[in-house]
C-alpha atoms as a PDB file:
ATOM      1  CA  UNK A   1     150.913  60.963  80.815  1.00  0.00           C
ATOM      2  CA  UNK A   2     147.189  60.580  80.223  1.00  0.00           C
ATOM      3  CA  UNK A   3     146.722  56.332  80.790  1.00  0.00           C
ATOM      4  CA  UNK A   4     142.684  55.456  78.752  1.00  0.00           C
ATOM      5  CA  UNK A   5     141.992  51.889  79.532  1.00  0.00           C
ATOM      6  CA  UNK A   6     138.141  51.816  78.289  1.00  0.00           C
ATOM      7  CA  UNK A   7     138.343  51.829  74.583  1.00  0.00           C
ATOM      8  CA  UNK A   8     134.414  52.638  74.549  1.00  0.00           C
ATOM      9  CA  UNK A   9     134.838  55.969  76.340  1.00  0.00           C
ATOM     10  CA  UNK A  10     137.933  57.836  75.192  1.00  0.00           C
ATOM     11  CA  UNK A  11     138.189  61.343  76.163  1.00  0.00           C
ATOM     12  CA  UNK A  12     138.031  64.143  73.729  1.00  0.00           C
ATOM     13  CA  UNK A  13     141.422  65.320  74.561  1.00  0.00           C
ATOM     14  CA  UNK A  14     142.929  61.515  74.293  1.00  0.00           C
ATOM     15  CA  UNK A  15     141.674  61.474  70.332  1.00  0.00           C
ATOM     16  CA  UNK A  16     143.325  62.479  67.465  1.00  0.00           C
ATOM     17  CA  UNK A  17     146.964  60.894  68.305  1.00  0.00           C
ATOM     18  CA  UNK A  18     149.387  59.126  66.166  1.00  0.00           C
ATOM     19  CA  UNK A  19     149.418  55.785  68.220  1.00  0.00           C
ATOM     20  CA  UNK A  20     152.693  53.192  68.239  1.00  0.00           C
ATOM     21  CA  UNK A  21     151.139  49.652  68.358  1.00  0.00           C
ATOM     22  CA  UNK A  22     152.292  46.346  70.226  1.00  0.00           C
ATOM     23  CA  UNK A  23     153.128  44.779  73.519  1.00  0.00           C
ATOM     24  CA  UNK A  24     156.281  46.735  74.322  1.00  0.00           C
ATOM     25  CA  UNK A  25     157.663  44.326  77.052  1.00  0.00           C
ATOM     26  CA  UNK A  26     160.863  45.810  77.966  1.00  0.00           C
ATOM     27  CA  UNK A  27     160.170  49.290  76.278  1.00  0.00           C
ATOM     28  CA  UNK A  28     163.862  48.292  74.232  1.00  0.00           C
ATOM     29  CA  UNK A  29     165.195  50.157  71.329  1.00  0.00           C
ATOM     30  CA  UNK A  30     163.563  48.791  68.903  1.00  0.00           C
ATOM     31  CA  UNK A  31     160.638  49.603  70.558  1.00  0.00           C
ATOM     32  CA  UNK A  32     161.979  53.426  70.786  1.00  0.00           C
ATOM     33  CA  UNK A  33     162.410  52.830  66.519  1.00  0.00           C
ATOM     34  CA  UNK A  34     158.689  52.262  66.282  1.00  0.00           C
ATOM     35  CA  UNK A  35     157.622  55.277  68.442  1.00  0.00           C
ATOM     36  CA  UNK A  36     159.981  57.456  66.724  1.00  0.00           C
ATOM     37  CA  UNK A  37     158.332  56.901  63.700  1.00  0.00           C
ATOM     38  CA  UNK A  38     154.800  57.259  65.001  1.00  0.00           C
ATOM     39  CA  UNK A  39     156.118  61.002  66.106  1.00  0.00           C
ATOM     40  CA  UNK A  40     158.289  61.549  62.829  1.00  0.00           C
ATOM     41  CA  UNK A  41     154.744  60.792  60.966  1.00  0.00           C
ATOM     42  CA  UNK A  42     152.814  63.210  62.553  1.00  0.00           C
ATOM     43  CA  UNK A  43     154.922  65.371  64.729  1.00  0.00           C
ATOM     44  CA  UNK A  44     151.643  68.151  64.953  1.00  0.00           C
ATOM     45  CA  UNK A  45     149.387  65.130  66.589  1.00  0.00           C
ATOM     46  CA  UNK A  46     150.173  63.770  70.549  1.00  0.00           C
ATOM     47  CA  UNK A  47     152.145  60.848  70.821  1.00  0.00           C
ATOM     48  CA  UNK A  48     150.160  57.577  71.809  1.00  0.00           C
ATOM     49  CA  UNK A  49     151.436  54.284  71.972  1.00  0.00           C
ATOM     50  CA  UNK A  50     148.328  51.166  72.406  1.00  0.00           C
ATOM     51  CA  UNK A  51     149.217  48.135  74.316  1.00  0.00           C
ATOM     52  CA  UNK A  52     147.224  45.445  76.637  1.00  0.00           C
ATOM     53  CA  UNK A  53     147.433  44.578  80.107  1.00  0.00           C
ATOM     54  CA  UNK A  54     147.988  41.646  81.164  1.00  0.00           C
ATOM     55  CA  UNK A  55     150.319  40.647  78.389  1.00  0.00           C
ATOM     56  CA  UNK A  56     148.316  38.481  75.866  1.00  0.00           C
ATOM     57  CA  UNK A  57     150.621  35.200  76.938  1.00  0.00           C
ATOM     58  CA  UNK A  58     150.131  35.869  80.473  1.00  0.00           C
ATOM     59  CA  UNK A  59     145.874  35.117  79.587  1.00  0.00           C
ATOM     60  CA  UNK A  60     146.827  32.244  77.197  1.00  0.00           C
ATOM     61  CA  UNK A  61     149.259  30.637  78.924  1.00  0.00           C
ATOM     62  CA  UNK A  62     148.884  31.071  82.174  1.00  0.00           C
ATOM     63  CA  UNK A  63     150.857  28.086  83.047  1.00  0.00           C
ATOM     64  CA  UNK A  64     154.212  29.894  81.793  1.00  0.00           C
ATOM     65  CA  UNK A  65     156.482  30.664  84.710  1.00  0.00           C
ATOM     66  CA  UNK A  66     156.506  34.419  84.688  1.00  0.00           C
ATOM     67  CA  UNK A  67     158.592  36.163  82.161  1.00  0.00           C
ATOM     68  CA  UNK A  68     157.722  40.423  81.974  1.00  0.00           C
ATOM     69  CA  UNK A  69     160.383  42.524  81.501  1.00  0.00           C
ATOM     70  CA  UNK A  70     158.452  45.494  82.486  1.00  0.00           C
ATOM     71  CA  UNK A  71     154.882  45.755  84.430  1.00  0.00           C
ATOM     72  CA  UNK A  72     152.595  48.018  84.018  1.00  0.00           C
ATOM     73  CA  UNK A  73     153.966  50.829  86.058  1.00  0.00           C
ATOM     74  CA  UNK A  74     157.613  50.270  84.946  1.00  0.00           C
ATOM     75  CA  UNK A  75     156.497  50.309  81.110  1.00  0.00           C
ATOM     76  CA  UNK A  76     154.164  53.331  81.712  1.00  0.00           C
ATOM     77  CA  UNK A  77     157.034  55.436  83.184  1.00  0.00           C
ATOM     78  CA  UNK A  78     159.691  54.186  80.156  1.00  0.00           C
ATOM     79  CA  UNK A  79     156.909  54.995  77.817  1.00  0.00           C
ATOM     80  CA  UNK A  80     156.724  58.832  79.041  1.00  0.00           C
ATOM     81  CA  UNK A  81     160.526  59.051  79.316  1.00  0.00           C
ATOM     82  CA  UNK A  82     160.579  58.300  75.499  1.00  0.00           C
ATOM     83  CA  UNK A  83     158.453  61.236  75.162  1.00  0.00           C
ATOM     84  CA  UNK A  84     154.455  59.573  75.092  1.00  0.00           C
ATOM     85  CA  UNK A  85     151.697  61.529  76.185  1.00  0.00           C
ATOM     86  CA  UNK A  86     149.051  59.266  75.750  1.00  0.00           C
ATOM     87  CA  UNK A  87     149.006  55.563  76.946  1.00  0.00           C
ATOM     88  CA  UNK A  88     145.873  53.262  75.584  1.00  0.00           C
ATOM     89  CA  UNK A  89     146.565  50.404  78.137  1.00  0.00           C
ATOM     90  CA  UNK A  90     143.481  47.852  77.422  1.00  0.00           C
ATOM     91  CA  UNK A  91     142.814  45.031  79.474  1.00  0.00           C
ATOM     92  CA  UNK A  92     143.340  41.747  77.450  1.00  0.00           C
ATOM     93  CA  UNK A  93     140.455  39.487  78.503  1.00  0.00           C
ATOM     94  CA  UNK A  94     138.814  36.798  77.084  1.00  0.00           C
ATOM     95  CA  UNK A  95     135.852  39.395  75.126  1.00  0.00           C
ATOM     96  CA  UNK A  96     138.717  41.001  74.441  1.00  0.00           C
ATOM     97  CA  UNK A  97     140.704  38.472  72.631  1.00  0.00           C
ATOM     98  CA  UNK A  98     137.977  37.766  70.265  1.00  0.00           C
ATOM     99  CA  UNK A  99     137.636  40.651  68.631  1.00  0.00           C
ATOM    100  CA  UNK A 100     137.959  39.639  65.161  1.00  0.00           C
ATOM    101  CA  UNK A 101     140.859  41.660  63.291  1.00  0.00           C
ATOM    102  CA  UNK A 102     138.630  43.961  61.437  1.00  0.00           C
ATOM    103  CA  UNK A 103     136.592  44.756  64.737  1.00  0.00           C
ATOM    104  CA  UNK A 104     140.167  45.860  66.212  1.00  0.00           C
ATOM    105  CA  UNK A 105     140.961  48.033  63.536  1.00  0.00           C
ATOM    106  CA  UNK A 106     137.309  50.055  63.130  1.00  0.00           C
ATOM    107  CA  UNK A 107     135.674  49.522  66.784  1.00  0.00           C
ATOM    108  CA  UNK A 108     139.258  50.276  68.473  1.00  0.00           C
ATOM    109  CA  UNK A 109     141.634  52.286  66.398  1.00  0.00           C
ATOM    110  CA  UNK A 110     139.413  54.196  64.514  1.00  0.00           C
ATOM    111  CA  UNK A 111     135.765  54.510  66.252  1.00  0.00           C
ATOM    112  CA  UNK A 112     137.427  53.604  69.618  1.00  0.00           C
ATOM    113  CA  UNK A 113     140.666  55.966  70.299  1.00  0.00           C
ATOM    114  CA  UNK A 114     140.226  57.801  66.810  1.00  0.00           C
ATOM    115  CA  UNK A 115     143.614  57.130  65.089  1.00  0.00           C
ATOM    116  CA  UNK A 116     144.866  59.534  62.672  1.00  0.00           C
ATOM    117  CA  UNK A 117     148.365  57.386  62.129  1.00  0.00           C
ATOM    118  CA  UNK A 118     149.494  53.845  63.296  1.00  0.00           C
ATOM    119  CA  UNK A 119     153.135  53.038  63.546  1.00  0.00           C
ATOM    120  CA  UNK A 120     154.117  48.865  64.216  1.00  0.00           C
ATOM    121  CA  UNK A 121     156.833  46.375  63.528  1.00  0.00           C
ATOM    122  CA  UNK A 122     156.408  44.103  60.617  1.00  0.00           C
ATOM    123  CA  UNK A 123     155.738  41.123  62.820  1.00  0.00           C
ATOM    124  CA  UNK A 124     152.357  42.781  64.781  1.00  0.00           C
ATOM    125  CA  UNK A 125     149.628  40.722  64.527  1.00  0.00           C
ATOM    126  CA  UNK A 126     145.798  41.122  66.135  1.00  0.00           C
ATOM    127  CA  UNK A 127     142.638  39.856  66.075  1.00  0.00           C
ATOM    128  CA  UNK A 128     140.902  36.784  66.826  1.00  0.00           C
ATOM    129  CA  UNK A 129     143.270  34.279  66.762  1.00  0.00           C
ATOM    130  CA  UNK A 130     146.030  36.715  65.385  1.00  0.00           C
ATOM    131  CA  UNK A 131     144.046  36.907  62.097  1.00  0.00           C
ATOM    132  CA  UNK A 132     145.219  40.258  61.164  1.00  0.00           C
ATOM    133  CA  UNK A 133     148.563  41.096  60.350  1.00  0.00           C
ATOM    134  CA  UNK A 134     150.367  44.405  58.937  1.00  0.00           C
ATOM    135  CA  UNK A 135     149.206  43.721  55.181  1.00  0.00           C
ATOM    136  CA  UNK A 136     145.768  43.629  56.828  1.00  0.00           C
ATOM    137  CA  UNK A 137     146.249  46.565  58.893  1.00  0.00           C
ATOM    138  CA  UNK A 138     147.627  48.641  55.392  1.00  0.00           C
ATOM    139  CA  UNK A 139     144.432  47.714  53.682  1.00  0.00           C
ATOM    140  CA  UNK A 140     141.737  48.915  56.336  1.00  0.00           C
ATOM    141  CA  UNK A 141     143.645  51.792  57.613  1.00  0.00           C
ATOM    142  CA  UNK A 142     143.880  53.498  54.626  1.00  0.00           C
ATOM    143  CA  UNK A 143     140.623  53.035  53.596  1.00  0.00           C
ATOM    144  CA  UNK A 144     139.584  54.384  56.574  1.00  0.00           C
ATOM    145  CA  UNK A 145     141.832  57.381  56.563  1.00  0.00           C
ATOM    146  CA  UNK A 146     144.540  56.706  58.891  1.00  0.00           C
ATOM    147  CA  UNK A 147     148.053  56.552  58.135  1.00  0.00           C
ATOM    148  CA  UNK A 148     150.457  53.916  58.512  1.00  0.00           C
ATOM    149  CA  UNK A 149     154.284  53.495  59.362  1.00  0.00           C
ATOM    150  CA  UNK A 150     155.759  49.676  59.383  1.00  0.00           C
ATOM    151  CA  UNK A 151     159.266  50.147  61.120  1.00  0.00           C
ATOM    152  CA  UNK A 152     162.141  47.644  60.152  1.00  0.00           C
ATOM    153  CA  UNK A 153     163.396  45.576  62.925  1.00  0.00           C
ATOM    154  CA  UNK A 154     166.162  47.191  64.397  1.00  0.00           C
ATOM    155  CA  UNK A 155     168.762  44.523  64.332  1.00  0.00           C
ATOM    156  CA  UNK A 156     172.698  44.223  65.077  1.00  0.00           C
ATOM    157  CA  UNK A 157     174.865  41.992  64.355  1.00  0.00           C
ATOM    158  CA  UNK A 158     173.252  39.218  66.434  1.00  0.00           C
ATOM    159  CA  UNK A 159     170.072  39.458  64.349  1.00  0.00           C
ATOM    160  CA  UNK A 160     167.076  41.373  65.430  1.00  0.00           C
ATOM    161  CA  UNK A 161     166.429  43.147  68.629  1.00  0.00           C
ATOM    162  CA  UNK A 162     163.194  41.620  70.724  1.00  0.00           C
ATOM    163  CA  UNK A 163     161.868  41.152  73.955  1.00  0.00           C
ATOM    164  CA  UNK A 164     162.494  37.255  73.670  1.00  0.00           C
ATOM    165  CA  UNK A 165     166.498  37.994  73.084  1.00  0.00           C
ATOM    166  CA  UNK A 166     166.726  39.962  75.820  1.00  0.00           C
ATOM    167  CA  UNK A 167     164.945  37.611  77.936  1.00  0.00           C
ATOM    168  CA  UNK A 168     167.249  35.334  77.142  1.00  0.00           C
ATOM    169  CA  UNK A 169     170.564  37.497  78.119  1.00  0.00           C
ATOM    170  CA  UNK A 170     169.275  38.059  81.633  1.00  0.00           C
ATOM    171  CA  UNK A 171     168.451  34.004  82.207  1.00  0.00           C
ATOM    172  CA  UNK A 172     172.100  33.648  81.004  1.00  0.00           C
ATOM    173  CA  UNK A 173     173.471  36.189  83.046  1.00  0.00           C
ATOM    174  CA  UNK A 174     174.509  39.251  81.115  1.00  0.00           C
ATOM    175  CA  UNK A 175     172.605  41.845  82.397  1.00  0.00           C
ATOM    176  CA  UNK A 176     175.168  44.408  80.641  1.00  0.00           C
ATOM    177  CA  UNK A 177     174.762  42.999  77.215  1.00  0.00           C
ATOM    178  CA  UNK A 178     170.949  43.620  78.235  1.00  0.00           C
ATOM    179  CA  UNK A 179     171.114  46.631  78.714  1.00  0.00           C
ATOM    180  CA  UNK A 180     173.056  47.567  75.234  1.00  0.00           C
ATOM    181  CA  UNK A 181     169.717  46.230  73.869  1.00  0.00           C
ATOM    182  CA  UNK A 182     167.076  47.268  75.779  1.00  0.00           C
ATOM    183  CA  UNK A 183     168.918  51.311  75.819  1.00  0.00           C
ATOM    184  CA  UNK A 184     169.026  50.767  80.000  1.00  0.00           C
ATOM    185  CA  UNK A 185     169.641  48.598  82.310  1.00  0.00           C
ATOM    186  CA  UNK A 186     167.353  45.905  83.526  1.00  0.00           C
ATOM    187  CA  UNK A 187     165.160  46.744  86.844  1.00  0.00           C
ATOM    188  CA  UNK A 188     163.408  44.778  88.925  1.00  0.00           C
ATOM    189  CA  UNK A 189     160.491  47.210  91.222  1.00  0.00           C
ATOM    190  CA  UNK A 190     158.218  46.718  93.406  1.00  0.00           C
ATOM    191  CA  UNK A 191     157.495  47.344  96.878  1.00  0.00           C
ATOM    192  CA  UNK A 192     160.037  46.872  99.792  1.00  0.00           C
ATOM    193  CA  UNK A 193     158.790  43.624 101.774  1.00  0.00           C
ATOM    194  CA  UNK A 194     159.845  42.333 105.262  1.00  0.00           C
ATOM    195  CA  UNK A 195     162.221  38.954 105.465  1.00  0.00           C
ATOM    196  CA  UNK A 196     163.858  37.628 108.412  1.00  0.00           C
ATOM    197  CA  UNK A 197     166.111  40.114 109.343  1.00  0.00           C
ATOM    198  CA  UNK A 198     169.077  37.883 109.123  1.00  0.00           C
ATOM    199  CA  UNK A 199     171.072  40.235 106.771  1.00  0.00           C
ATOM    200  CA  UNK A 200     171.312  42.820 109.391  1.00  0.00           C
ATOM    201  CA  UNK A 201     172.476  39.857 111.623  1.00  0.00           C
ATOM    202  CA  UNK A 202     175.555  39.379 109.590  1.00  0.00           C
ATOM    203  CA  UNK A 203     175.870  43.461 109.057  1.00  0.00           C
ATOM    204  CA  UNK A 204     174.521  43.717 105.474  1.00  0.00           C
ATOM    205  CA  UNK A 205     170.711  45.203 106.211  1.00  0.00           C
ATOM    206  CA  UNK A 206     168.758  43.800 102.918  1.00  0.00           C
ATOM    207  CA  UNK A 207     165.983  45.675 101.156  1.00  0.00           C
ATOM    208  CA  UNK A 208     163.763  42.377  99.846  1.00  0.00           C
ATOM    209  CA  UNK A 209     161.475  42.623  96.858  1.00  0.00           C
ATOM    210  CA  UNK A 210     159.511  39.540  95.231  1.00  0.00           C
ATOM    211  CA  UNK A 211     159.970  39.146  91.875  1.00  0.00           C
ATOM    212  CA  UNK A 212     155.990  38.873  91.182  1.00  0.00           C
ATOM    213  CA  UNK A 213     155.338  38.424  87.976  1.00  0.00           C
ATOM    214  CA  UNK A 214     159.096  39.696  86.623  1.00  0.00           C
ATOM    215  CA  UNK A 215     161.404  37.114  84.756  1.00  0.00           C
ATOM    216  CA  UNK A 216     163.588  35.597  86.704  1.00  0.00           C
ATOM    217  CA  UNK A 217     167.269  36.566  85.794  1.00  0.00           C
ATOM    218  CA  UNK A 218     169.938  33.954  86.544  1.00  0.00           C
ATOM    219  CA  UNK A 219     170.276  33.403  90.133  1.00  0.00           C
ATOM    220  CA  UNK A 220     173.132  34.626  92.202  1.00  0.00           C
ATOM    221  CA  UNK A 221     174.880  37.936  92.685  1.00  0.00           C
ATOM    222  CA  UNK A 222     174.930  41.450  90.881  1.00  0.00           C
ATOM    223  CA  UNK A 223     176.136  45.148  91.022  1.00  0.00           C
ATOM    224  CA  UNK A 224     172.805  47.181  91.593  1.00  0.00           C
ATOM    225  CA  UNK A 225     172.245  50.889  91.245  1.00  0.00           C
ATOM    226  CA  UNK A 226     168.504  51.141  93.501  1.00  0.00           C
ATOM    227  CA  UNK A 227     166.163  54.187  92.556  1.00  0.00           C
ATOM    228  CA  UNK A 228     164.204  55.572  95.535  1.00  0.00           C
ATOM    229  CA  UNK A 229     161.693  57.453  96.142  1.00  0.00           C
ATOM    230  CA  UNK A 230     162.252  61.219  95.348  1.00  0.00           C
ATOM    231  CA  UNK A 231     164.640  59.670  92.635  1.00  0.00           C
ATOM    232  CA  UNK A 232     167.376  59.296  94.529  1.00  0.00           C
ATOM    233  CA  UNK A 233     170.290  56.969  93.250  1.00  0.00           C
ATOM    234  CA  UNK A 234     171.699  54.414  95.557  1.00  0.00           C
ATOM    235  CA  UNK A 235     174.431  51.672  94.340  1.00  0.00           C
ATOM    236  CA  UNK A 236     174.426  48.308  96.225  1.00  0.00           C
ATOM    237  CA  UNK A 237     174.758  44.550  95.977  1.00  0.00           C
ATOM    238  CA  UNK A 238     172.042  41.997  95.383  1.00  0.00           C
ATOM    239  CA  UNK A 239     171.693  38.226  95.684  1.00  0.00           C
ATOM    240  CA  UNK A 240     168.704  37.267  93.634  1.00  0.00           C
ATOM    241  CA  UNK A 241     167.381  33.288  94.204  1.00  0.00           C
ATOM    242  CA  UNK A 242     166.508  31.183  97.157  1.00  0.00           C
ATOM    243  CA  UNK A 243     169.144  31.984  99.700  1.00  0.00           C
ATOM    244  CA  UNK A 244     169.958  28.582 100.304  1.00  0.00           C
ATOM    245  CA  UNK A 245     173.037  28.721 103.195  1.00  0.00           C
ATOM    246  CA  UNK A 246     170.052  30.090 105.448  1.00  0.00           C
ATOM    247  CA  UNK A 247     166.945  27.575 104.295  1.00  0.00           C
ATOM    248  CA  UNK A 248     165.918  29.666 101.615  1.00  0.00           C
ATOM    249  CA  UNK A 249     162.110  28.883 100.595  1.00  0.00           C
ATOM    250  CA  UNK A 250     160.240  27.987  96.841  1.00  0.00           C
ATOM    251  CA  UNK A 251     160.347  31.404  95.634  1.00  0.00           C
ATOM    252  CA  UNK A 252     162.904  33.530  94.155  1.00  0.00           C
ATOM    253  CA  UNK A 253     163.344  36.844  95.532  1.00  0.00           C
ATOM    254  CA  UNK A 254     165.637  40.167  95.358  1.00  0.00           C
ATOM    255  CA  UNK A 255     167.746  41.182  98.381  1.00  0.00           C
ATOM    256  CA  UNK A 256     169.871  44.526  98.366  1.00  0.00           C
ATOM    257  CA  UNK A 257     172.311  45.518 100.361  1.00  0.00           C
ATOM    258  CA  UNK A 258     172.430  49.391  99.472  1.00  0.00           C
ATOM    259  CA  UNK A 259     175.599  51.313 100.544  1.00  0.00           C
ATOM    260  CA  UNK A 260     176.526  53.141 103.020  1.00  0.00           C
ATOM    261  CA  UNK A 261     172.559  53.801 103.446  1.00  0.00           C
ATOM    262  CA  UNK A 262     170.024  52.887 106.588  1.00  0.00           C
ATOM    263  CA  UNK A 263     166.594  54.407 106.020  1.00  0.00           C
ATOM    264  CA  UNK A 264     163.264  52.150 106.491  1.00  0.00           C
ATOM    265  CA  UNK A 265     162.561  51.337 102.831  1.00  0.00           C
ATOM    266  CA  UNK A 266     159.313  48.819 104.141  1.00  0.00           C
ATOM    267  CA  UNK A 267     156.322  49.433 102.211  1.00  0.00           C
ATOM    268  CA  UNK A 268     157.873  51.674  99.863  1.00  0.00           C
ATOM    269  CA  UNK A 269     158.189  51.390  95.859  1.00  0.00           C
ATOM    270  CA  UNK A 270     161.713  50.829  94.985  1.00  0.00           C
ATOM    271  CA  UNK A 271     163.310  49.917  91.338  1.00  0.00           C
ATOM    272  CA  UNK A 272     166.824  47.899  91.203  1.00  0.00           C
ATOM    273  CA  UNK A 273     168.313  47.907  88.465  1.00  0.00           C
ATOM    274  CA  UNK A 274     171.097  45.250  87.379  1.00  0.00           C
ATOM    275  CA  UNK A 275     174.495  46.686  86.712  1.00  0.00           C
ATOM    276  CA  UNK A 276     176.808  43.677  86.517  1.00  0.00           C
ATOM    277  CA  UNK A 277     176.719  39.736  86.971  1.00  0.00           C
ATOM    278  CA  UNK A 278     179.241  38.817  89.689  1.00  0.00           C
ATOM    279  CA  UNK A 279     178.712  35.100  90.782  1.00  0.00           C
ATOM    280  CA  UNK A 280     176.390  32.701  90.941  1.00  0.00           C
ATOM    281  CA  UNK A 281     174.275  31.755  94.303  1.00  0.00           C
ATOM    282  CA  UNK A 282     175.400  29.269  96.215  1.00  0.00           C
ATOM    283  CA  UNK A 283     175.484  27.443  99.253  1.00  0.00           C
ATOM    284  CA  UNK A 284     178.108  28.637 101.951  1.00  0.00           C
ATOM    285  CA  UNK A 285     179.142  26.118 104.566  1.00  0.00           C
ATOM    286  CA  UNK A 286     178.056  28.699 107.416  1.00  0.00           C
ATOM    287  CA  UNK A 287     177.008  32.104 108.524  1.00  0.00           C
ATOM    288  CA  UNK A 288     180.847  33.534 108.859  1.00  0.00           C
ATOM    289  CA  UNK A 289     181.626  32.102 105.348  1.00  0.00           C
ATOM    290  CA  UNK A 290     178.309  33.649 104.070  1.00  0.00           C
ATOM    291  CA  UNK A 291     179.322  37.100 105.666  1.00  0.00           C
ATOM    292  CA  UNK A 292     182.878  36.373 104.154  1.00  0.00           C
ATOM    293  CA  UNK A 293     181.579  36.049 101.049  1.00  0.00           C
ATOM    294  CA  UNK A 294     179.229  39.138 101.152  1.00  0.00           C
ATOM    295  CA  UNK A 295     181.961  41.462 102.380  1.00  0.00           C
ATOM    296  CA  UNK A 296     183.959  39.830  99.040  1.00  0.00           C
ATOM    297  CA  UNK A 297     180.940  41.049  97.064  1.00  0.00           C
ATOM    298  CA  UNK A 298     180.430  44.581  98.296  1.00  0.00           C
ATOM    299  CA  UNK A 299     183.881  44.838  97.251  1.00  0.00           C
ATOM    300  CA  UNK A 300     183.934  44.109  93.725  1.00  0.00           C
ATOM    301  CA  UNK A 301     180.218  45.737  93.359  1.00  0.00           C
ATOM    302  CA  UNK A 302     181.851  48.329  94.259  1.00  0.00           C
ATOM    303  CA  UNK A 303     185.051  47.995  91.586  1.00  0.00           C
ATOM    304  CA  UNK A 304     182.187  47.675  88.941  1.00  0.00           C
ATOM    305  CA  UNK A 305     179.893  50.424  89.084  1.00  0.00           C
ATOM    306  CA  UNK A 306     183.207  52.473  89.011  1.00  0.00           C
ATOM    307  CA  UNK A 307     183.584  51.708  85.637  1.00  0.00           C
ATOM    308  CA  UNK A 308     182.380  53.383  83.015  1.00  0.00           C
ATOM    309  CA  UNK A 309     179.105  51.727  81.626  1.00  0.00           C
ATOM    310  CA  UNK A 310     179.641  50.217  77.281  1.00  0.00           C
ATOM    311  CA  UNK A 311     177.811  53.085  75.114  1.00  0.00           C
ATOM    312  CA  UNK A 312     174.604  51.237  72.927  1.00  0.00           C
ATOM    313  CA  UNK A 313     175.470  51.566  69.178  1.00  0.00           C
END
């Protein structure tokens, strides 16, 4: 994947693409709708899709606790697996953000990255104080030349698909039904950090990753599957919150017991994905009841990554 971040100086060979617009936090199915249809528009052209780092919200409100489905890296690689060659990732700054609407569409999408056919959701909105919306964007594209696609929301019978929904399932602790919406499960990645060692105290070595700037799911204790480097698939348990039988500390973070594994993971980039919600955290009278309990959880991680995953309809 070819990843342009300077508007102003777009390659030659990054020009010319039909280009899916939007955030695409999550990279979910509807998501997949509207780059479909970008391709399906002009299937000769490369596939592009144009999106901003940091996340609008994330400049705006930077107050909000953290709430990304998908960082850059993560989106980037869900992007490419959906079959995008070209990623315009510009940074959302404060210049940025005032660009009025009609400055977006001619000094970006047509001067800028040279457009020859936009694809969005119904709801996309840009500009200067989100002054331009899709009627807008039908109006200047094609008198500029450049075609147009506005995708339905894809919806089921919950209403439509978004970021926010999904969001919503993982705070509540259904990282399954999650999944069914976003196409795949959930994943938490980053790099492998060091903690205190006490998991390989009780017998169940922990790989530890901070959740950063990822939403926090509902605390307590899932099925994981944990992609490696070099790919490799590796199922586990994980306790995600602030490990309070040992002291815990202010910040939330991911610790996964992989199984039936014992490589040095530190430093490395690792993605856990959640497979299944099994129990909530909580505090354990004392170490042996702790290891009780984790022995109780490899177990029925275990039981539930053998069965078969619910098919997305």
């Amino acid at each position: 994947m070819q990843i342009v971040r300077d508007w102003r100086a777009v390659p030659e060979t990054a020009r010319g693409a039909t280009v899916a617009l939007g955030n695409f936090d999550g990279v979910h199915r509807g998501h997949a709708k509207v780059i479909a249809a970008a391709h399906a528009a002009r299937p000769e052209a490369p596939l592009a899709v144009l999106t901003f780092e940091p996340h609008p919200r994330e400049l705006f409100r930077p107050e909000d606790p953290p709430f990304r489905l998908t960082l850059s890296a993560e989106r980037a690689a869900a992007l490419a697996g959906l079959g995008v060659t070209i990623l315009y990732e510009l940074p959302f700054d404060w210049p940025f953000s005032e660009l009025s609407a009609e400055e977006f569409v001619v000094e970006v999408l047509e001067r800028g990255i040279g457009a020859r056919h936009l694809a969005s959701g119904p709801d996309f909105a840009f500009g200067h104080r989100r002054g331009g919306d899709v009627g807008f964007l039908a109006g200047r594209a094609e008198a500029l030349g450049i075609g147009l696609s506005v995708v339905p929301l894809l919806a089921d019978a919950e209403g439509p698909i978004s970021s926010t929904r999904i969001r919503r399932l993982l705070q509540e602790g259904y990282p399954e039904r999650a999944a069914l919406e976003l196409g795949h499960p959930w994943a938490i990645r980053g790099p492998v950090i060091e903690g205190d060692r006490r998991g390989r105290t009780l017998g169940f070595p922990t790989a530890n990753i901070a959740l950063g700037r990822h939403l926090e799911p509902a605390r307590g204790v899932y099925a994981v599957v944990a992609r490696l480097p070099g790919r490799v698939e590796v199922p586990g348990v994980a306790n995600i919150g602030r490990r309070p039988t040992v002291g815990g500390g202010p910040e939330s973070r991911l610790e996964a017991h992989l199984f039936d594994f014992a490589a040095d993971l530190y430093g490395q980039e690792v993605s856990v994905a959640l497979m299944a919600y099994l129990r909530p955290e909580r505090r354990f009278p004392n170490l042996a009841a702790l290891s009780a309990q984790i022995a109780a959880d490899v177990r029925e991680a275990r039981h539930r990554l053998d069965q078969p995953l619910p098919a997305s309809s």
